[in-house]
N, C-alpha and C. Protein backbone atom coordinates (compact mmCIF):
# COMPACT_ATOMS: atom_id res chain seq x y z
N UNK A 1 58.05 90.93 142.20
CA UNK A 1 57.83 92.30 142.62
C UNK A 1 56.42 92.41 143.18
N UNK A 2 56.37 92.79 144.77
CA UNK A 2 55.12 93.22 145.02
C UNK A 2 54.44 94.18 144.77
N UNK A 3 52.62 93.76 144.07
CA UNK A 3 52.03 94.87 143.63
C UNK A 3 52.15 94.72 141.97
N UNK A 4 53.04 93.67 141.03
CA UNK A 4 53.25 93.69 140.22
C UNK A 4 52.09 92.87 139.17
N UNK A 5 51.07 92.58 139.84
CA UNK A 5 49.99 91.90 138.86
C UNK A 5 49.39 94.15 138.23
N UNK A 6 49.07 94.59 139.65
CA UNK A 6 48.36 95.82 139.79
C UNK A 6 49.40 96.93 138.56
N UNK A 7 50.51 96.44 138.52
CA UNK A 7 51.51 97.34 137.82
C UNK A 7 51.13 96.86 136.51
N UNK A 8 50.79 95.46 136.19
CA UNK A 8 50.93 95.05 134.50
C UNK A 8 49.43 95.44 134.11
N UNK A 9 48.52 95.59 135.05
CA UNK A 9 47.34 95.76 134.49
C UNK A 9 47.27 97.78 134.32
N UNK A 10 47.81 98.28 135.07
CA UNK A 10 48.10 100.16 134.97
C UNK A 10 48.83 100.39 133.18
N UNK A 11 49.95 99.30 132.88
CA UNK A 11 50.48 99.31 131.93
C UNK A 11 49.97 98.88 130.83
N UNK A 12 49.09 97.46 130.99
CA UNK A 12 48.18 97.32 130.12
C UNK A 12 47.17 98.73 129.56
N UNK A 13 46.65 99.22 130.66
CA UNK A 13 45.44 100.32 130.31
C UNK A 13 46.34 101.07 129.52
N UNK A 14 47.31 101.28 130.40
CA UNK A 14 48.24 102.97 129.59
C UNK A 14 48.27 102.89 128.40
N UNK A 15 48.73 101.95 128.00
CA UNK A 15 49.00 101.57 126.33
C UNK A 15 48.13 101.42 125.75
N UNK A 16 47.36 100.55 126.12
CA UNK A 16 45.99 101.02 125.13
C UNK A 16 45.26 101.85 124.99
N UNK A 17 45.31 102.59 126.34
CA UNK A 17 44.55 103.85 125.92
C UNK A 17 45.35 105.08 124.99
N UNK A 18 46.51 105.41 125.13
CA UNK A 18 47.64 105.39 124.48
C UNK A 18 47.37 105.30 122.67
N UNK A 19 47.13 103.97 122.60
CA UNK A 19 46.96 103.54 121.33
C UNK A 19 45.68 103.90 120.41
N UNK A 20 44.59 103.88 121.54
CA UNK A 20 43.66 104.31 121.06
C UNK A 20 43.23 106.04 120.84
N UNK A 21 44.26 106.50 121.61
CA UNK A 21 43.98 107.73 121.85
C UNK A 21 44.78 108.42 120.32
N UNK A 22 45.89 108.06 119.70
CA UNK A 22 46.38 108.19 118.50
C UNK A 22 45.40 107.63 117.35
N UNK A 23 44.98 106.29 117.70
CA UNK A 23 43.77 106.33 116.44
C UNK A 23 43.00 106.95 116.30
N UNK A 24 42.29 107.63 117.54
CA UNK A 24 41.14 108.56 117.39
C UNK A 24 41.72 110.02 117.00
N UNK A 25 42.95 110.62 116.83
CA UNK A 25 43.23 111.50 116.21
C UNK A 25 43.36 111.22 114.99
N UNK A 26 44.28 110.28 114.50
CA UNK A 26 44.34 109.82 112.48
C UNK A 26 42.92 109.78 111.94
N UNK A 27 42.04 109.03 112.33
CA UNK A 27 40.80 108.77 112.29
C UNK A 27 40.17 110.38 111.67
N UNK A 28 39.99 111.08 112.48
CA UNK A 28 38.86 111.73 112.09
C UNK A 28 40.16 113.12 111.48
N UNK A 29 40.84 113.09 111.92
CA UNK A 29 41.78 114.33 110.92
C UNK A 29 41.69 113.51 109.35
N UNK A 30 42.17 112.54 109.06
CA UNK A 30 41.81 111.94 107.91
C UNK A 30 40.62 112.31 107.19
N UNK A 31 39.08 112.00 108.19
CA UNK A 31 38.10 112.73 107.63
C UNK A 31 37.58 114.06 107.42
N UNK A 32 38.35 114.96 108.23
CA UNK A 32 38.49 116.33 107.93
C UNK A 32 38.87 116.57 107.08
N UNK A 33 40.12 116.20 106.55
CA UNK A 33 40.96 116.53 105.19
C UNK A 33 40.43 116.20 103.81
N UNK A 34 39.41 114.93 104.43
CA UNK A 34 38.79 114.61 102.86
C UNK A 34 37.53 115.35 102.98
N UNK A 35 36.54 115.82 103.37
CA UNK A 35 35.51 116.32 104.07
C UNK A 35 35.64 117.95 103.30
N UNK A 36 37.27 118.23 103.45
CA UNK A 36 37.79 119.52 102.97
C UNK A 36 37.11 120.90 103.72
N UNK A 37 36.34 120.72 104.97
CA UNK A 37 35.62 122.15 105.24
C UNK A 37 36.35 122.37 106.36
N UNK A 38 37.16 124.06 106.71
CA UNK A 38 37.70 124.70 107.15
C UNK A 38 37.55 124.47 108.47
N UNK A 39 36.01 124.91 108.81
CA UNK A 39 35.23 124.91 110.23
C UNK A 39 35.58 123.45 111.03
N UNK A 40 35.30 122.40 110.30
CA UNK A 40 35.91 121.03 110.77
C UNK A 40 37.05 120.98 110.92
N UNK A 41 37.75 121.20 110.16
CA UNK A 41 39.55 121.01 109.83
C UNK A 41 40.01 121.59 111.51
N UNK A 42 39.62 122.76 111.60
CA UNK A 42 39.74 123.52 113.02
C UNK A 42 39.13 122.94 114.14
N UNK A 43 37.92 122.58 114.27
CA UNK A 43 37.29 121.73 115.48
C UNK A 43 38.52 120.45 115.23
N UNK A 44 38.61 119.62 114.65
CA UNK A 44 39.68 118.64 115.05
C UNK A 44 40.70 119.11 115.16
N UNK A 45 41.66 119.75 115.00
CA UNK A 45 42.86 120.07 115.14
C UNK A 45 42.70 120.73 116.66
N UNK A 46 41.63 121.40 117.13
CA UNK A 46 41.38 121.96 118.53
C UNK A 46 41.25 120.57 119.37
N UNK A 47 40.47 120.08 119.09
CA UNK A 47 40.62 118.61 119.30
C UNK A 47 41.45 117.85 119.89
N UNK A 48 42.76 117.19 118.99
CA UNK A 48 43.57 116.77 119.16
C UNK A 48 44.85 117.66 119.71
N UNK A 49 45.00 118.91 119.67
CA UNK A 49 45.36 119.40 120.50
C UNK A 49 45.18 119.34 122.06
N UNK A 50 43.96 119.35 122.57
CA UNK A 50 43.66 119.12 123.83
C UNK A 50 43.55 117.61 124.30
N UNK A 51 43.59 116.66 123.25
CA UNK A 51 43.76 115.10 123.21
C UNK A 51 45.36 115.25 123.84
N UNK A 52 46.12 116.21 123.36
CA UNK A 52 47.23 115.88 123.82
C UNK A 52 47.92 115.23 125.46
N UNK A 53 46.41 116.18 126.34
CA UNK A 53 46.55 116.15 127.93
C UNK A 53 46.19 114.38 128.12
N UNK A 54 45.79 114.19 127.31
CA UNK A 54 45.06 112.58 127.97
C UNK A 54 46.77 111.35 127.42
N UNK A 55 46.84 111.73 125.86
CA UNK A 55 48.10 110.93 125.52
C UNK A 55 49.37 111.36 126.03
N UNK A 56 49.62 112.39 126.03
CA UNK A 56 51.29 112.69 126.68
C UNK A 56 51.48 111.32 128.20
N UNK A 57 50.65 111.90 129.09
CA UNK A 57 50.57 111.19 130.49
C UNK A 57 50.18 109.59 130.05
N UNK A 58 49.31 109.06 128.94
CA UNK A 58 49.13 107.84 128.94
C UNK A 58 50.33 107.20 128.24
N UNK A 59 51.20 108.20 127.65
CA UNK A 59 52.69 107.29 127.08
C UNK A 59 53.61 107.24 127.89
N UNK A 60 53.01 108.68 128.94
CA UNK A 60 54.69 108.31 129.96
C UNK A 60 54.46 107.70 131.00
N UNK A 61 52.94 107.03 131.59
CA UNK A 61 52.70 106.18 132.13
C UNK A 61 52.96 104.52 131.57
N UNK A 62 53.12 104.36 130.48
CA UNK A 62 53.03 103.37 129.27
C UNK A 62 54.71 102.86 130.08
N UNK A 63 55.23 103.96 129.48
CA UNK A 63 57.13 104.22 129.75
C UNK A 63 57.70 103.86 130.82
N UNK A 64 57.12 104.50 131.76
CA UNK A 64 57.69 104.13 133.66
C UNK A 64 57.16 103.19 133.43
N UNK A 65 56.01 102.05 133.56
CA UNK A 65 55.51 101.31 134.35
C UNK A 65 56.13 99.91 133.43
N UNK A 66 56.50 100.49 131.97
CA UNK A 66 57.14 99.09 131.35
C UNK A 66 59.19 99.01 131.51
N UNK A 67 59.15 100.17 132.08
CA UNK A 67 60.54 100.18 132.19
C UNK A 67 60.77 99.28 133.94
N UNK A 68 59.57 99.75 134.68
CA UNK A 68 59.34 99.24 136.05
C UNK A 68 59.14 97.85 135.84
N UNK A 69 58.30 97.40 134.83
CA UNK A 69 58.41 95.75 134.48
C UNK A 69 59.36 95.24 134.06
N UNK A 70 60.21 95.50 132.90
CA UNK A 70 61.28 95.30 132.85
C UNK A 70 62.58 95.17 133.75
N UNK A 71 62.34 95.66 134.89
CA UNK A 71 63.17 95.53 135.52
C UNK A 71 65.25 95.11 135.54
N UNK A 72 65.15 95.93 134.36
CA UNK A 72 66.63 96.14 133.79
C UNK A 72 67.23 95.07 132.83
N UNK A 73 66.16 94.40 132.28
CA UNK A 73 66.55 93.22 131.25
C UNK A 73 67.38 93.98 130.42
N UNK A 74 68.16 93.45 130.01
CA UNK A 74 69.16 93.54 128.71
C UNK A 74 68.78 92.99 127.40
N UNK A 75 67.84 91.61 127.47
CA UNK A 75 67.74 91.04 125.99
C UNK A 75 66.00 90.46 125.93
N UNK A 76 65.70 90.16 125.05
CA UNK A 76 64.50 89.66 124.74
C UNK A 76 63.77 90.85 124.13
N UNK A 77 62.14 89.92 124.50
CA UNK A 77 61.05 91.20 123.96
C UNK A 77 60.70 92.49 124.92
N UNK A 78 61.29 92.64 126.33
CA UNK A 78 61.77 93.78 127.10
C UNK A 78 62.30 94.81 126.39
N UNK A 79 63.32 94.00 125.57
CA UNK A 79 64.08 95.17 125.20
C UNK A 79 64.12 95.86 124.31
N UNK A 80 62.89 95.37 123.20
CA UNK A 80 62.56 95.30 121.90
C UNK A 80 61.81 96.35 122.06
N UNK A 81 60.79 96.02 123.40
CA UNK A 81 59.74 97.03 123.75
C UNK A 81 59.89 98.28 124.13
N UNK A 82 61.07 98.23 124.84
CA UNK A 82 61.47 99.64 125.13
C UNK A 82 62.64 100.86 124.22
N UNK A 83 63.00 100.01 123.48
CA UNK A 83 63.34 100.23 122.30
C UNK A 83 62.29 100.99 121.46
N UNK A 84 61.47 100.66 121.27
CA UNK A 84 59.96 100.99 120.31
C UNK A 84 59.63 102.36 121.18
N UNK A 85 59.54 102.07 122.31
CA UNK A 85 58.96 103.21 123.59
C UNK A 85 59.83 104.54 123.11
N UNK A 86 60.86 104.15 123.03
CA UNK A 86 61.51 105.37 122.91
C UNK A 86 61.50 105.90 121.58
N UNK A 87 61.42 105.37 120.38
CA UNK A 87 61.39 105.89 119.28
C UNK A 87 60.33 106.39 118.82
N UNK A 88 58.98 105.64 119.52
CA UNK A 88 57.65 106.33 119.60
C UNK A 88 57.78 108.17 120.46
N UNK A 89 58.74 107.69 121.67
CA UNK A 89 58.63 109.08 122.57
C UNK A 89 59.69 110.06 121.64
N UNK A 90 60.38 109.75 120.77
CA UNK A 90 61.28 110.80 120.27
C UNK A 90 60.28 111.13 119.04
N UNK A 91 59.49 110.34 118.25
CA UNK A 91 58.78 110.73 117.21
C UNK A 91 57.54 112.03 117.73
N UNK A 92 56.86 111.44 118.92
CA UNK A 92 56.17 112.30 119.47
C UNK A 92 56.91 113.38 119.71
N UNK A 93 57.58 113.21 120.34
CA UNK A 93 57.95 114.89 121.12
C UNK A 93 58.74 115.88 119.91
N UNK A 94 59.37 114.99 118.90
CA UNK A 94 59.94 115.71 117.60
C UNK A 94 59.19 116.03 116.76
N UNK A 95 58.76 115.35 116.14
CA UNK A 95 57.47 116.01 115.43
C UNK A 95 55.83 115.96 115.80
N UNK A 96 55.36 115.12 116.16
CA UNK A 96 54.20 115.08 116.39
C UNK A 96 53.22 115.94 116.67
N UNK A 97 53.77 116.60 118.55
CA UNK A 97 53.36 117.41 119.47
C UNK A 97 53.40 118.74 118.75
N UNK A 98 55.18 119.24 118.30
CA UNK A 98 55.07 120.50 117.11
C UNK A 98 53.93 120.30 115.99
N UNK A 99 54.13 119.10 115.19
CA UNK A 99 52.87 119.11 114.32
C UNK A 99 51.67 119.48 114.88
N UNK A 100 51.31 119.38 115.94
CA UNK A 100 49.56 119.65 116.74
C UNK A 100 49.68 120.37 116.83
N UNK A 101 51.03 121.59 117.32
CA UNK A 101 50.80 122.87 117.68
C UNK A 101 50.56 123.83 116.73
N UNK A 102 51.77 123.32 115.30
CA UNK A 102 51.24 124.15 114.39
C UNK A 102 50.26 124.03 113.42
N UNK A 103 49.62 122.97 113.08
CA UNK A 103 48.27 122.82 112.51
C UNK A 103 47.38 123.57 113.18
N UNK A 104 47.06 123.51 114.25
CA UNK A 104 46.29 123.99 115.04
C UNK A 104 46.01 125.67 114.62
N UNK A 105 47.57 126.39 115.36
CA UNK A 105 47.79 127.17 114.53
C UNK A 105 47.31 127.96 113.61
N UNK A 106 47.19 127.16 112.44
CA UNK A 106 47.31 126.96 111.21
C UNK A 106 46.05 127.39 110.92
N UNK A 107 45.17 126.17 110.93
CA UNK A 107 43.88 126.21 110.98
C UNK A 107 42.98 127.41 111.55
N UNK A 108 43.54 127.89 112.73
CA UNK A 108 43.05 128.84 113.69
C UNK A 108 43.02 130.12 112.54
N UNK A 109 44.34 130.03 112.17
CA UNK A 109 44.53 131.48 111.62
C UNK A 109 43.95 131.20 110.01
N UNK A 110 43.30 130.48 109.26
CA UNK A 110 42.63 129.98 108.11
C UNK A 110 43.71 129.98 107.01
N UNK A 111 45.23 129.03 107.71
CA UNK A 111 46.31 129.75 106.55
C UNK A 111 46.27 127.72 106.56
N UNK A 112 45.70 127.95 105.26
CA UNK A 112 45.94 126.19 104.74
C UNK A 112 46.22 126.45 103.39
N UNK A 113 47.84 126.94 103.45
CA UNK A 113 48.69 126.64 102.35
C UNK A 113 49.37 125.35 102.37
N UNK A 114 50.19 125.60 101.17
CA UNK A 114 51.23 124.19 101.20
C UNK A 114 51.74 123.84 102.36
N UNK A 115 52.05 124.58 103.12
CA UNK A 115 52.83 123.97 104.49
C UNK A 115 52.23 123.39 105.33
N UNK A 116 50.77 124.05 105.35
CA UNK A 116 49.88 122.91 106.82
C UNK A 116 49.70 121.82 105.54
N UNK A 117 49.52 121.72 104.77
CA UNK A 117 49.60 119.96 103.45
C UNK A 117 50.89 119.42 103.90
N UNK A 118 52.22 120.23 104.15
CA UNK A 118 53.74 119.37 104.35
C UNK A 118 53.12 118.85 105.81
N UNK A 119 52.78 119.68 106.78
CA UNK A 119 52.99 119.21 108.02
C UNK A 119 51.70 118.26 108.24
N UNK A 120 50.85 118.78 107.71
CA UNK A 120 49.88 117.35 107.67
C UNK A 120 50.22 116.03 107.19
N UNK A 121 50.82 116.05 106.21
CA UNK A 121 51.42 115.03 105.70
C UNK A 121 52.50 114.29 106.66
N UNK A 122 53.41 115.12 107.53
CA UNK A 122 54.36 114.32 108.44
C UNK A 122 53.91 114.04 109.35
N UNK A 123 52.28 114.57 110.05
CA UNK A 123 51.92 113.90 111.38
C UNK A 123 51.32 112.69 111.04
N UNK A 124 50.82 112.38 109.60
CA UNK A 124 50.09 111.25 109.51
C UNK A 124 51.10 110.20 109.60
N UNK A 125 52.41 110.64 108.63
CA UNK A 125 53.12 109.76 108.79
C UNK A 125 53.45 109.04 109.98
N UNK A 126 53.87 110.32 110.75
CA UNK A 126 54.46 110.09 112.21
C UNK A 126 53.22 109.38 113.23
N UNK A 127 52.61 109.44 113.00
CA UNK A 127 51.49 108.83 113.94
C UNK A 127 50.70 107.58 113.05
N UNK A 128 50.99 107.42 112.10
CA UNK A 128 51.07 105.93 111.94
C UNK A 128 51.81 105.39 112.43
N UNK A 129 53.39 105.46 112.06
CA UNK A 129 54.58 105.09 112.32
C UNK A 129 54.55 104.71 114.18
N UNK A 130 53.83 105.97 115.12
CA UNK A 130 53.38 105.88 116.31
C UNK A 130 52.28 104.76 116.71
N UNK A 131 51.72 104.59 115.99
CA UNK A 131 50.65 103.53 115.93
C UNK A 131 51.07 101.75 115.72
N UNK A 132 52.19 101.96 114.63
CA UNK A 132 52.82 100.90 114.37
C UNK A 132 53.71 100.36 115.53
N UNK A 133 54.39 101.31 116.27
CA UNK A 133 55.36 101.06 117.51
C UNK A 133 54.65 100.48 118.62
N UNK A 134 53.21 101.41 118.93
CA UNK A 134 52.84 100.43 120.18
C UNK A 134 51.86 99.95 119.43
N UNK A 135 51.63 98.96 118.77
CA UNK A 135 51.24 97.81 117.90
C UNK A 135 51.49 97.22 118.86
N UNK A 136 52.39 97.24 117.90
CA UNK A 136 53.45 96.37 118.24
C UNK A 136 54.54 95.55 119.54
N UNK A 137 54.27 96.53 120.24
CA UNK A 137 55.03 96.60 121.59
C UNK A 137 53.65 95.75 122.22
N UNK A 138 52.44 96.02 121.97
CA UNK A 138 50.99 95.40 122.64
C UNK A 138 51.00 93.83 122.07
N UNK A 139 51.74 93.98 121.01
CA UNK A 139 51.68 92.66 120.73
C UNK A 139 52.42 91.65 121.22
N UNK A 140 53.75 92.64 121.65
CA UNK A 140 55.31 91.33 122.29
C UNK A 140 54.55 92.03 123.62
N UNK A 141 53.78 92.24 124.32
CA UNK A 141 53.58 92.71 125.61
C UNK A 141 52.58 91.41 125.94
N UNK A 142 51.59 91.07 125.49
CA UNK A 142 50.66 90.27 124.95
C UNK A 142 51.35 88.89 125.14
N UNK A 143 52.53 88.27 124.61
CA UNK A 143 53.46 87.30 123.73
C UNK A 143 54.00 87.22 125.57
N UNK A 144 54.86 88.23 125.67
CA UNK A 144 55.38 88.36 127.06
C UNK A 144 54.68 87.85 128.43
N UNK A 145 53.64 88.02 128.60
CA UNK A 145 52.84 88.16 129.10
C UNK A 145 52.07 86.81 129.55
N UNK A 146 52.21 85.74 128.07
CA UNK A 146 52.19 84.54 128.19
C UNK A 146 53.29 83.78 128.51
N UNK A 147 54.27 84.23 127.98
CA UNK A 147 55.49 83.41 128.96
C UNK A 147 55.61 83.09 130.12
N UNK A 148 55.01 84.38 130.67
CA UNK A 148 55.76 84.74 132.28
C UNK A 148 54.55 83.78 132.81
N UNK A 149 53.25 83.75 132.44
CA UNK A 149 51.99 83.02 132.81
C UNK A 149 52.53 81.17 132.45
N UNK A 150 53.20 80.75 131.76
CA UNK A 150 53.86 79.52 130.87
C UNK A 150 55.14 79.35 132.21
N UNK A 151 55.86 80.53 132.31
CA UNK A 151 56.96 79.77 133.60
C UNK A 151 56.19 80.05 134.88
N UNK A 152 55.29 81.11 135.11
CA UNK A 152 54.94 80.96 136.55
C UNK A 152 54.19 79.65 136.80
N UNK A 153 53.15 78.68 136.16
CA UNK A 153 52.67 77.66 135.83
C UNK A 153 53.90 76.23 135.75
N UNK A 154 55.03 76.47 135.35
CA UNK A 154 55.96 75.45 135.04
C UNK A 154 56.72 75.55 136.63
N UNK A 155 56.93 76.92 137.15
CA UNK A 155 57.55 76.82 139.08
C UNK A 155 56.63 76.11 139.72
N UNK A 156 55.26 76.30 139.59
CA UNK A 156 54.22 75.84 140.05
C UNK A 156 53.97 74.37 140.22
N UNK A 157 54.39 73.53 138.98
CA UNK A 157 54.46 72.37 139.00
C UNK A 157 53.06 71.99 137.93
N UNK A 158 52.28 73.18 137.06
CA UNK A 158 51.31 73.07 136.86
C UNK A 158 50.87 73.27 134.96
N UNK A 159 52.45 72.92 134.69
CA UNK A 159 52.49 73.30 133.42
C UNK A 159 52.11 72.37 132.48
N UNK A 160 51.72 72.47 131.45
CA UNK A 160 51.07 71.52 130.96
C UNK A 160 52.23 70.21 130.66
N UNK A 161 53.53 70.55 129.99
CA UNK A 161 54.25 69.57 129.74
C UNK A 161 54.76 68.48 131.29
N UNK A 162 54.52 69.58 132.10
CA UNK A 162 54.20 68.33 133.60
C UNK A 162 53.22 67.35 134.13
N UNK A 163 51.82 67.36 132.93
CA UNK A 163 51.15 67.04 133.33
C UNK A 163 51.47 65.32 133.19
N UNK A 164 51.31 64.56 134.19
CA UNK A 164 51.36 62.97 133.75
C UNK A 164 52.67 62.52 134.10
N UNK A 165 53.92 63.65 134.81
CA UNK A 165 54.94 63.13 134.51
C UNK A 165 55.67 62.81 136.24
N UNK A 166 53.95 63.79 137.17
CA UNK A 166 55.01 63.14 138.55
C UNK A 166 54.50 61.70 139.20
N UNK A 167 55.07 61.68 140.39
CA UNK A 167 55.11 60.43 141.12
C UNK A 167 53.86 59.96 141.53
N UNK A 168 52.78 61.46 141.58
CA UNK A 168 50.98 60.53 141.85
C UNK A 168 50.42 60.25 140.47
N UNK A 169 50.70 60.45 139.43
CA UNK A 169 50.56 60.36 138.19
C UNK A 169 51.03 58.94 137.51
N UNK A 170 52.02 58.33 138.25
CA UNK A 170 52.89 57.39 137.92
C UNK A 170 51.78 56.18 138.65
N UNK A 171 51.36 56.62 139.65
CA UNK A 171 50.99 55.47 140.63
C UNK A 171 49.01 55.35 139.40
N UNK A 172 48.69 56.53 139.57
CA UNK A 172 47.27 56.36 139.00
C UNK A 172 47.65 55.57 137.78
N UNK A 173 48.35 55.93 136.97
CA UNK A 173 48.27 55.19 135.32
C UNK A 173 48.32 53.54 135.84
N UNK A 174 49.60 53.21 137.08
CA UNK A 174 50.04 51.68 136.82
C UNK A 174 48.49 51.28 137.42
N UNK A 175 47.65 51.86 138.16
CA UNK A 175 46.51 51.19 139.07
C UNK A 175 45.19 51.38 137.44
N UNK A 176 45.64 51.77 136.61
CA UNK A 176 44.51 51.62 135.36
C UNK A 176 45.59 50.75 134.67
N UNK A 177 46.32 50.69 134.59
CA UNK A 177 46.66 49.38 133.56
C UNK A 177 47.42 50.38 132.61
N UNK A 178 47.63 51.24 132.09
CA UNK A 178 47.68 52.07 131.11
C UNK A 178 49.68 52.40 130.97
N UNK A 179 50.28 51.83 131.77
CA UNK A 179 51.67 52.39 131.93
C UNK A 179 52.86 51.18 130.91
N UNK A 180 53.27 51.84 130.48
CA UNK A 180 53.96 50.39 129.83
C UNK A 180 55.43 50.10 129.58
């Protein structure tokens, strides 16, 4: 596919920024909650609310551009990956995004009863769980990534298990003595 080095490196960024953009919400909501002061609790939750504009677009850039790499595989770590993509995009858009809206909410209006504790409690979950997916997916992306570098190198003629095994290779060893 032409243009497709420029596509894996757009997909590379997406995802990690992606990834990083969910740690930097767990991260410091975590330290809000232990921190326990109201005024904070609200600056992050305002926060990650407006974090939302940078991650929404860096997952559904993540999405097209690995579904565009994939290019309609049926089996392997393609499919594993997009598999993950989607259960990450249904976790987000099911709870997650609602969780930001109503913490936020929440916080805004200084109502931190039991329920912003339930729903705090399911975004951490859920955005670990989000964290764990494109891990993971960075990791068979990573794995992937070397393959395709392992067969484009093996079309090439330049793979390592070729090394020594063609016909100018044959001639150098018998002219050192070394062939037996």
């Amino acid at each position: 596919m032409p243009g497709s080095s420029i596509l894996r490196l757009a997909h590379a960024i997406c995802g990690g920024l992606a990834l990083a953009t969910i740690a930097s919400f767990f991260a410091p909501s975590a330290a809000a909650e232990a921190a326990g002061g109201e005024a904070l609790i609200l600056t992050v939750k305002t926060a990650i609310l407006w974090g939302l504009a940078v991650l929404v677009p860096a997952l559904a850039a993540t999405g097209i551009s690995g579904s565009l790499l994939a290019g309609g595989k049926t089996m392997g770590l393609a499919v594993l990956k997009i598999r993950r993509m989607r259960q990450a995009a249904a976790n987000g858009l099911l709870v997650l995004v609602p969780c930001t809206v109503l913490l936020q909410a929440k916080a805004a209006a200084g109502d931190f009863d039991i329920w912003f504790a339930v729903l705090q409690g399911a975004e951490f979950v859920a955005g670990a769980l989000n964290m764990m997916l494109l891990g993971r997916n960075m990791r068979d992306g990573i794995r992937l990534s070397a393959m395709l570098r392992r067969e484009s190198a093996w079309k090439r003629g330049r793979h390592p298990a070729r090394i020594g095994h063609g016909p100018k290779d044959e001639t150098r060893r018998s002219a050192r003595g070394d062939c037996g």
